[in-house]
C-alpha atoms as a PDB file:
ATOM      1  CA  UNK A   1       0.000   0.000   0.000  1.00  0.00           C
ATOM      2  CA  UNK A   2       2.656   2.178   1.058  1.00  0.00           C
ATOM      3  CA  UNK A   3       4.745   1.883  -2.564  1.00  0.00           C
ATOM      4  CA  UNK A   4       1.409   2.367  -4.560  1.00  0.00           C
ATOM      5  CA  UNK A   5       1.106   5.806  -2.563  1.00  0.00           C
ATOM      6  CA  UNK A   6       4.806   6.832  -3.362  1.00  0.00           C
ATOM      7  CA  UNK A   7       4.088   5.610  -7.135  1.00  0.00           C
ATOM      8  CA  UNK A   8       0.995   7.579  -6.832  1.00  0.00           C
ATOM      9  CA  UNK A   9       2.976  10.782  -5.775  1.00  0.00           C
ATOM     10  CA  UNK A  10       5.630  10.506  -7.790  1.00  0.00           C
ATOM     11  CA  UNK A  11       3.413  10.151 -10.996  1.00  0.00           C
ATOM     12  CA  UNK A  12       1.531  13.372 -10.000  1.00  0.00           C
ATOM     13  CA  UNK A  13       4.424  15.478  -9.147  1.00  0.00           C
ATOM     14  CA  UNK A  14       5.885  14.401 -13.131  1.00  0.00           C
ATOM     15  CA  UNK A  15       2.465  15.041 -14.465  1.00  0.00           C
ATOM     16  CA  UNK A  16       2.527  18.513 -13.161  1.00  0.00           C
ATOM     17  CA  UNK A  17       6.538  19.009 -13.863  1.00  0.00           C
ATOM     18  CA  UNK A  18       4.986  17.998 -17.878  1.00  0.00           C
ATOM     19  CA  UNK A  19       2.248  20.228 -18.032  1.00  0.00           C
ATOM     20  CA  UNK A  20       2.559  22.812 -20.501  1.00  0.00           C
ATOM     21  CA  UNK A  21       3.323  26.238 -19.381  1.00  0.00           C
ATOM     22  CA  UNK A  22       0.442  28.817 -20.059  1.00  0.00           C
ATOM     23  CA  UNK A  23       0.400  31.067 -22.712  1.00  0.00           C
ATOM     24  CA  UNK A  24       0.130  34.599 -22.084  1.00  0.00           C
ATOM     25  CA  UNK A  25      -0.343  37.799 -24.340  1.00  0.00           C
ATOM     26  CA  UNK A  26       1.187  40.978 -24.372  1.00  0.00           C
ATOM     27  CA  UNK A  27      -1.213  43.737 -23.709  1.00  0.00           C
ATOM     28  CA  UNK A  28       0.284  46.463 -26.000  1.00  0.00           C
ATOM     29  CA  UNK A  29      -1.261  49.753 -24.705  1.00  0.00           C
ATOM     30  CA  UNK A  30       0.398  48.784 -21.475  1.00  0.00           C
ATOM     31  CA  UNK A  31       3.963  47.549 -22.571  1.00  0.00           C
ATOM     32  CA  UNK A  32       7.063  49.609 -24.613  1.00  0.00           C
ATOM     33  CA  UNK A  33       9.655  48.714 -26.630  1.00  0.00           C
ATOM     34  CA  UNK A  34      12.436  51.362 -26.484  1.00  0.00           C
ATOM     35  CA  UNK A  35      15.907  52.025 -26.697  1.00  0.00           C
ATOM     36  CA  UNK A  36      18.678  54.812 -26.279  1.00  0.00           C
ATOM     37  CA  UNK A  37      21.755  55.332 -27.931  1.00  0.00           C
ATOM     38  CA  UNK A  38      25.510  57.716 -26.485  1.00  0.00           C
ATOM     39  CA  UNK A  39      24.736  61.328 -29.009  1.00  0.00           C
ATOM     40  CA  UNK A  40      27.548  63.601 -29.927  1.00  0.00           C
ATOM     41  CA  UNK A  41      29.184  61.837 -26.795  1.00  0.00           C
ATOM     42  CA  UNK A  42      27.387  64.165 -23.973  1.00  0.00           C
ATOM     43  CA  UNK A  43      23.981  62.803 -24.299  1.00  0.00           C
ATOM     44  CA  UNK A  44      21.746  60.191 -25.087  1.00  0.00           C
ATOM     45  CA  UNK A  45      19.064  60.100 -27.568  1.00  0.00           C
ATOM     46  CA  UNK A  46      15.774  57.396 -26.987  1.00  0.00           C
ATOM     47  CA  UNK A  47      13.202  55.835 -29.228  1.00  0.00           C
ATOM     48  CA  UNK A  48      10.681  53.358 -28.764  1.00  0.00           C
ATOM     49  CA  UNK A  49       8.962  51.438 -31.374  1.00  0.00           C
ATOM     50  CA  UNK A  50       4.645  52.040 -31.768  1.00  0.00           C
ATOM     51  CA  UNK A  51       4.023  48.089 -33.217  1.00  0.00           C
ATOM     52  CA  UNK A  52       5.306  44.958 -31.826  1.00  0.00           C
ATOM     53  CA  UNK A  53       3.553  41.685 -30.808  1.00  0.00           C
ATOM     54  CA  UNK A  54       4.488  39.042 -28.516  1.00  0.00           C
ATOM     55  CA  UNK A  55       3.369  35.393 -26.837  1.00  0.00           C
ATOM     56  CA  UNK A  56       5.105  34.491 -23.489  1.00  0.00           C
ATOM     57  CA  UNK A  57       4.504  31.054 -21.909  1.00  0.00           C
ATOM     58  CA  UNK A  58       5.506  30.604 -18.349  1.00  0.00           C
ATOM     59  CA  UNK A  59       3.677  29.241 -15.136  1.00  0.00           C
ATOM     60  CA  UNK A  60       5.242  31.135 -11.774  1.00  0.00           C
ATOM     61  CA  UNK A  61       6.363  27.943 -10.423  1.00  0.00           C
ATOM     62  CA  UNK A  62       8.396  26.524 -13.534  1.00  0.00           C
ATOM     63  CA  UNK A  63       9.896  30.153 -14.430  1.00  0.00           C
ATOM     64  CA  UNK A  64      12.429  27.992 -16.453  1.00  0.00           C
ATOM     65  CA  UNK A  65      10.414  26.248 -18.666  1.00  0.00           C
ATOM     66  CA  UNK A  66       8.823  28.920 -20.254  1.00  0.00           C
ATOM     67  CA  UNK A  67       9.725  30.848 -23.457  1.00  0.00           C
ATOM     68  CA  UNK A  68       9.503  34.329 -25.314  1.00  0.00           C
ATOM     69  CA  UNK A  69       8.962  35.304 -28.966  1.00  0.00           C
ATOM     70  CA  UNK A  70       8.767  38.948 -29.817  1.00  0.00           C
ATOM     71  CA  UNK A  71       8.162  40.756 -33.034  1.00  0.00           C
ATOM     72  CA  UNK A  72       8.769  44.359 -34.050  1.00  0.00           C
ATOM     73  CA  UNK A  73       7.988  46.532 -36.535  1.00  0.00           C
ATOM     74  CA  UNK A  74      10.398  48.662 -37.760  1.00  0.00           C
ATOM     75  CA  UNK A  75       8.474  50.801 -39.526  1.00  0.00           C
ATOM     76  CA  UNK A  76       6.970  51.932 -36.271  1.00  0.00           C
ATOM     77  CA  UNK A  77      10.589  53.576 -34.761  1.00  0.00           C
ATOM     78  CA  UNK A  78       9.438  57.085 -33.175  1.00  0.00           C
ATOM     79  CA  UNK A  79      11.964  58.939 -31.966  1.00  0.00           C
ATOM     80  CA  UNK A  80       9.999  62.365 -31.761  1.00  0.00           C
ATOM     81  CA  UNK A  81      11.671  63.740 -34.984  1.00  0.00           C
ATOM     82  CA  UNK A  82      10.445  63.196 -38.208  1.00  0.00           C
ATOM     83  CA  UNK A  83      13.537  63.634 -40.211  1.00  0.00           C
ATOM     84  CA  UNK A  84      15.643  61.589 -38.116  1.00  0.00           C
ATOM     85  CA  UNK A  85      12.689  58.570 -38.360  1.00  0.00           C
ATOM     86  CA  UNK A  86      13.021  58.428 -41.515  1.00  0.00           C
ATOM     87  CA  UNK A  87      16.525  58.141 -41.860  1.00  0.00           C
ATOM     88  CA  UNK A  88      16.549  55.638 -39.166  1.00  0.00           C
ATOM     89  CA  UNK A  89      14.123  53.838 -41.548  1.00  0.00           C
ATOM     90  CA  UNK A  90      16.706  54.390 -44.928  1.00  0.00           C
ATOM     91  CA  UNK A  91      19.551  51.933 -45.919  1.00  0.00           C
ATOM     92  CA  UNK A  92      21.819  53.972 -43.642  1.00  0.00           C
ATOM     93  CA  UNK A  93      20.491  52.349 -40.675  1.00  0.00           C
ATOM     94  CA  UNK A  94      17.642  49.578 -40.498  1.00  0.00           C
ATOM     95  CA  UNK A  95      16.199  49.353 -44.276  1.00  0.00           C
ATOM     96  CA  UNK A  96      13.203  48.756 -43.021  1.00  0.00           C
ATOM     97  CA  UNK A  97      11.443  48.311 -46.698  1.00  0.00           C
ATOM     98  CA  UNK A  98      13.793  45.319 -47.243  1.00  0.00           C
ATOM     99  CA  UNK A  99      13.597  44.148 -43.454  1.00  0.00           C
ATOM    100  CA  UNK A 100      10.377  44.997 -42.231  1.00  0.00           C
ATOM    101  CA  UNK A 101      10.669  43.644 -38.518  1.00  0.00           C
ATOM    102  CA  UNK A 102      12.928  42.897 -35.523  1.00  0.00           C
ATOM    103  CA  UNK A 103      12.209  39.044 -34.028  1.00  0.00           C
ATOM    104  CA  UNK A 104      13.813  37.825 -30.714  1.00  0.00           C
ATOM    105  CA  UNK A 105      13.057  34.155 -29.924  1.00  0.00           C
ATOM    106  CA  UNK A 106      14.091  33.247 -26.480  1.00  0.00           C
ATOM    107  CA  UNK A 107      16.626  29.642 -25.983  1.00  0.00           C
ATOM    108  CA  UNK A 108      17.164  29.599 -22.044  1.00  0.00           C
ATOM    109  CA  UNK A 109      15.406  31.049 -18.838  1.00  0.00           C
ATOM    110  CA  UNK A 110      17.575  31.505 -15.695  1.00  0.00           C
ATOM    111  CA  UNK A 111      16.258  30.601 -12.487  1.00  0.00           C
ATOM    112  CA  UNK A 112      13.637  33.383 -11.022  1.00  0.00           C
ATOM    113  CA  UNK A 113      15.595  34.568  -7.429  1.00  0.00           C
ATOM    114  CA  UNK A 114      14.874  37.717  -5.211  1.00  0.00           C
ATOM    115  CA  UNK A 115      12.217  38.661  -8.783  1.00  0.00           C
ATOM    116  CA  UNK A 116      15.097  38.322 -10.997  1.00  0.00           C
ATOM    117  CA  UNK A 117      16.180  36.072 -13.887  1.00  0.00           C
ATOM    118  CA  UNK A 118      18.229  36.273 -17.088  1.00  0.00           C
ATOM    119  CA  UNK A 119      16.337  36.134 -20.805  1.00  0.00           C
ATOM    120  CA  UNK A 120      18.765  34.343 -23.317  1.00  0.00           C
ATOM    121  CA  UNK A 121      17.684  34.165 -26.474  1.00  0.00           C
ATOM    122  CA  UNK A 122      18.414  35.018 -31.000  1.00  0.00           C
ATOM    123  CA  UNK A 123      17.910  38.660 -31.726  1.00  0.00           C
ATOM    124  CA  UNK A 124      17.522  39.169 -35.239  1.00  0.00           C
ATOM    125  CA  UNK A 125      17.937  42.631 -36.979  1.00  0.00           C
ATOM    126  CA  UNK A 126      18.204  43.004 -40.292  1.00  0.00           C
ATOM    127  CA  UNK A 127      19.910  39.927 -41.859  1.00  0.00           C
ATOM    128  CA  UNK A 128      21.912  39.264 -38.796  1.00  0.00           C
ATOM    129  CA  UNK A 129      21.240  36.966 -35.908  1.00  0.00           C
ATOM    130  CA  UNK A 130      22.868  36.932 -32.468  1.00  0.00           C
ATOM    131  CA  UNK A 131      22.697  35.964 -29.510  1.00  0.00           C
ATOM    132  CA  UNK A 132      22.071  37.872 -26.215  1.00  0.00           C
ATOM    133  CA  UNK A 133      20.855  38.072 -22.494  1.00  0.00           C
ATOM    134  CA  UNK A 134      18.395  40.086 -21.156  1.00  0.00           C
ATOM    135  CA  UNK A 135      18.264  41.112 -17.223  1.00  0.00           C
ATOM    136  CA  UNK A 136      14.998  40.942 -16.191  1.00  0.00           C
ATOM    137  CA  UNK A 137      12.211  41.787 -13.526  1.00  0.00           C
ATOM    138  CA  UNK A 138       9.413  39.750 -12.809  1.00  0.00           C
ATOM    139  CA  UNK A 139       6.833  42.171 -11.191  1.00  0.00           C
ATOM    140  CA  UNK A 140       4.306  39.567 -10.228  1.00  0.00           C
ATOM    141  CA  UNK A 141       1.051  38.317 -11.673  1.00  0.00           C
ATOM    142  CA  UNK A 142      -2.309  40.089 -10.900  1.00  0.00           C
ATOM    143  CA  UNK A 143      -4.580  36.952 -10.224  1.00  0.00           C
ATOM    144  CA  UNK A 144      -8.274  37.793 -11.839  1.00  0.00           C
ATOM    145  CA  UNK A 145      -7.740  41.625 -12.372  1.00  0.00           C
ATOM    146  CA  UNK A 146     -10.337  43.643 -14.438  1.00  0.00           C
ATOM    147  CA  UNK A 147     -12.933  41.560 -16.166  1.00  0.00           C
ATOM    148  CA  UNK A 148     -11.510  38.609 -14.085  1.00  0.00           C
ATOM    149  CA  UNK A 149      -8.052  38.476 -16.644  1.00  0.00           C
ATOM    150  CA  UNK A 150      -4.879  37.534 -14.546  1.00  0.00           C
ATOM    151  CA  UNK A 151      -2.359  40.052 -15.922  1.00  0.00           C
ATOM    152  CA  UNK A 152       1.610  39.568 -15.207  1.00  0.00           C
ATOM    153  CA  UNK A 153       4.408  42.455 -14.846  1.00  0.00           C
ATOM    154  CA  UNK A 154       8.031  41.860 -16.760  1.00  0.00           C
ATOM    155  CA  UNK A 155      11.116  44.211 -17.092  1.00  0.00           C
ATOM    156  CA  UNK A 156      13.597  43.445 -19.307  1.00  0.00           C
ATOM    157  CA  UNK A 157      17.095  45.622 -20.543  1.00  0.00           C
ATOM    158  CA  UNK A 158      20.401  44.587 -22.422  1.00  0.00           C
ATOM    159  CA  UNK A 159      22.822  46.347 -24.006  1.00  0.00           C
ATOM    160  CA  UNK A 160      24.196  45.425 -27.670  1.00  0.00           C
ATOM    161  CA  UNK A 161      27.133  46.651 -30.406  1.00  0.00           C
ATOM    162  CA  UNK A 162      24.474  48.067 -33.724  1.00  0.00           C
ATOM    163  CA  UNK A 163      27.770  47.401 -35.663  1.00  0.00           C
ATOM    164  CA  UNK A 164      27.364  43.719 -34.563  1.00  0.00           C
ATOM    165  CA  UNK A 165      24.231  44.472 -36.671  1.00  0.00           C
ATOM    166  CA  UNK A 166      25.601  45.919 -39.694  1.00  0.00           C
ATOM    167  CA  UNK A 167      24.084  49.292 -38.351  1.00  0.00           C
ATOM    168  CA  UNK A 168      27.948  50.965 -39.250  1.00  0.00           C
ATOM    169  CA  UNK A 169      26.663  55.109 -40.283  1.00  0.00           C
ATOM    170  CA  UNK A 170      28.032  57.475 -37.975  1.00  0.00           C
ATOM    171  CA  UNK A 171      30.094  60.730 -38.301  1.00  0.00           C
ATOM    172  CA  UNK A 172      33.362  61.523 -36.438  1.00  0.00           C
ATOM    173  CA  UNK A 173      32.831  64.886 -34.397  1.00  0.00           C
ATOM    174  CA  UNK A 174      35.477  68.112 -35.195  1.00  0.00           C
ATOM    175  CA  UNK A 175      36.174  67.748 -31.064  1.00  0.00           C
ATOM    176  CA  UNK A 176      36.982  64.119 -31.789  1.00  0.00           C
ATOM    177  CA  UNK A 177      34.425  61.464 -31.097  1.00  0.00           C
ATOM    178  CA  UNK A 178      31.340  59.488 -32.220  1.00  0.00           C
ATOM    179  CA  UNK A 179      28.654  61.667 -33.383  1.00  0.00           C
ATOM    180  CA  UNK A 180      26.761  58.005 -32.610  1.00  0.00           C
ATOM    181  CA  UNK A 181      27.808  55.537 -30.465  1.00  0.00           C
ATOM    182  CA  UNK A 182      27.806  52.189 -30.809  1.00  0.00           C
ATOM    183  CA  UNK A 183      26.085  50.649 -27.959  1.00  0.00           C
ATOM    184  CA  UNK A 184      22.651  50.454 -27.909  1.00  0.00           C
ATOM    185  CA  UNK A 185      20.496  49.996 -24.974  1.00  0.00           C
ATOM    186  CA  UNK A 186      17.317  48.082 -25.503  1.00  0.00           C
ATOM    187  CA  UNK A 187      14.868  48.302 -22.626  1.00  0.00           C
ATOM    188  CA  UNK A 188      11.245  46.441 -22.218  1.00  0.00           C
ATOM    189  CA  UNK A 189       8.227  47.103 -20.551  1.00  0.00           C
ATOM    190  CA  UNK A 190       5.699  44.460 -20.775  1.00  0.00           C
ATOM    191  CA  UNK A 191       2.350  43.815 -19.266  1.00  0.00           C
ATOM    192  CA  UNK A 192       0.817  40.322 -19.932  1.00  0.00           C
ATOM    193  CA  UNK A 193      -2.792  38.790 -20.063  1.00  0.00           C
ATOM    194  CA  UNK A 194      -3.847  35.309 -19.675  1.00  0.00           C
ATOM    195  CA  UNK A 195      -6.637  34.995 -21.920  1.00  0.00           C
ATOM    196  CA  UNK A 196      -9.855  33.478 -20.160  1.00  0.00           C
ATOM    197  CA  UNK A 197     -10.268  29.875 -20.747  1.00  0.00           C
ATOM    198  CA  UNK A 198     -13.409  29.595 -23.953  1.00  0.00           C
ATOM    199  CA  UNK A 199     -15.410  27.086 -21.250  1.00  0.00           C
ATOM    200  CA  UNK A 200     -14.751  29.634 -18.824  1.00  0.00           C
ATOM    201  CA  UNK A 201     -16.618  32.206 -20.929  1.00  0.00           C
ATOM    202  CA  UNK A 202     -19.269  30.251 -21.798  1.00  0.00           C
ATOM    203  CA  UNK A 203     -19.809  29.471 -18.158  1.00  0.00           C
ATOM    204  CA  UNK A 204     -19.430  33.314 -17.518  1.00  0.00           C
ATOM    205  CA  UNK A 205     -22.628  33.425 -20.558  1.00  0.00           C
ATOM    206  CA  UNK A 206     -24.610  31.206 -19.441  1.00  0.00           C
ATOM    207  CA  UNK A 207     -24.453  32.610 -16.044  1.00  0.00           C
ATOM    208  CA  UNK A 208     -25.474  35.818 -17.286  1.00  0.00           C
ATOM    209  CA  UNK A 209     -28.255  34.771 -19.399  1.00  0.00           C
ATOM    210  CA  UNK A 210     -29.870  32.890 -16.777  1.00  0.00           C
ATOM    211  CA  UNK A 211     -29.815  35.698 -14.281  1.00  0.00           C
ATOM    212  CA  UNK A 212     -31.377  37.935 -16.826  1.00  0.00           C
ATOM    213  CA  UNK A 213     -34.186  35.013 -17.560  1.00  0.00           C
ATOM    214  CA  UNK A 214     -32.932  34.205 -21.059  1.00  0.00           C
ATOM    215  CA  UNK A 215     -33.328  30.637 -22.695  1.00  0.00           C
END
């Protein structure tokens, strides 16, 4: 009786290490991709991208089975100045009519300690793919929030070389100097939904239609 029990355990604990992580989506309006680059050596000058899309899976528990695949579009780069937008866009920089999107596909989640874990994973940019390592923040998940959607809190920041990219245009200053530099930080702000289960909103339907008398 005793070994059936420990059987019985040990099947249920590697049932539950198998389960699939859940899949969560990026709630846009409340997330930002952005980044800020060394200008003319005394200051920095930011961006963020408008369009991007992403699907996380992860369960709180298993932080290290989960995985991240983010797309952005290039097109949407907004630095606050027209001119320099577009020129971002041209073949000087990302080319963004012949490579219309940014993709990073995450390969290996540290372990989650004290809220923080490490992101490694392909970043693609133009025709070049690398790897890097994010350092992130795990904020914590909102458990049945508005509308009863459980909603989860990242942070996420690396630093990488543009000329790694092929990114190369830059001017040297009269002082001396970069008029751009070459590292690039790339910070992330994301806010993530767990979409409602379909039984669950039928359930949540039915409910309703019953306490408003309807067949």
């Amino acid at each position: 009786m005793k070994r059936r029990i420990i059987l019985s355990l040990l099947l249920t604990a590697l049932l539950a290490s198998l389960a699939p992580a859940k899949t969560w989506q990026i709630d846009v309006p409340h997330s930002s991709v952005n980044f800020s680059v060394r200008h003319m050596v005394i200051s920095k000058a930011t961006g963020r991208f408008g369009k991007f899309s992403s699907s996380i899976e992860f369960d709180v528990d298993k932080m290290q089975t989960g995985s991240v695949e983010l797309t952005v579009q290039m097109e949407s780069i907004d630095t606050n100045d027209e001119d320099r937008d577009n020129h971002l866009r041209s073949e000087d920089f990302f080319e963004t009519a012949k490579y219309p999107t940014m993709t990073f596909t995450s390969t290996a989640v540290g372990e989650l300690k004290d809220g923080t874990f490490t992101l490694t994973g392909d970043l693609t940019i133009k025709d070049v793919t690398r790897s890097v390592t994010f350092d992130c923040d795990f904020h914590g998940v909102l458990e049945k929030g508005p509308r009863g959607i459980s909603r989860a809190g990242f942070s996420a920041i690396t630093i990488i070389n543009r000329q790694d990219y092929n990114i190369t245009w830059s001017r040297t200053l009269d002082a001396g100097g970069l008029m751009l530099g070459n590292d690039v930080e790339i910070s992330i702000e994301i806010e993530a939904v767990l979409p409602k289960e379909k039984t669950e909103e039928k359930t949540e339907e039915k409910t309703k239609d019953e306490s408003e008398g309807k067949e």
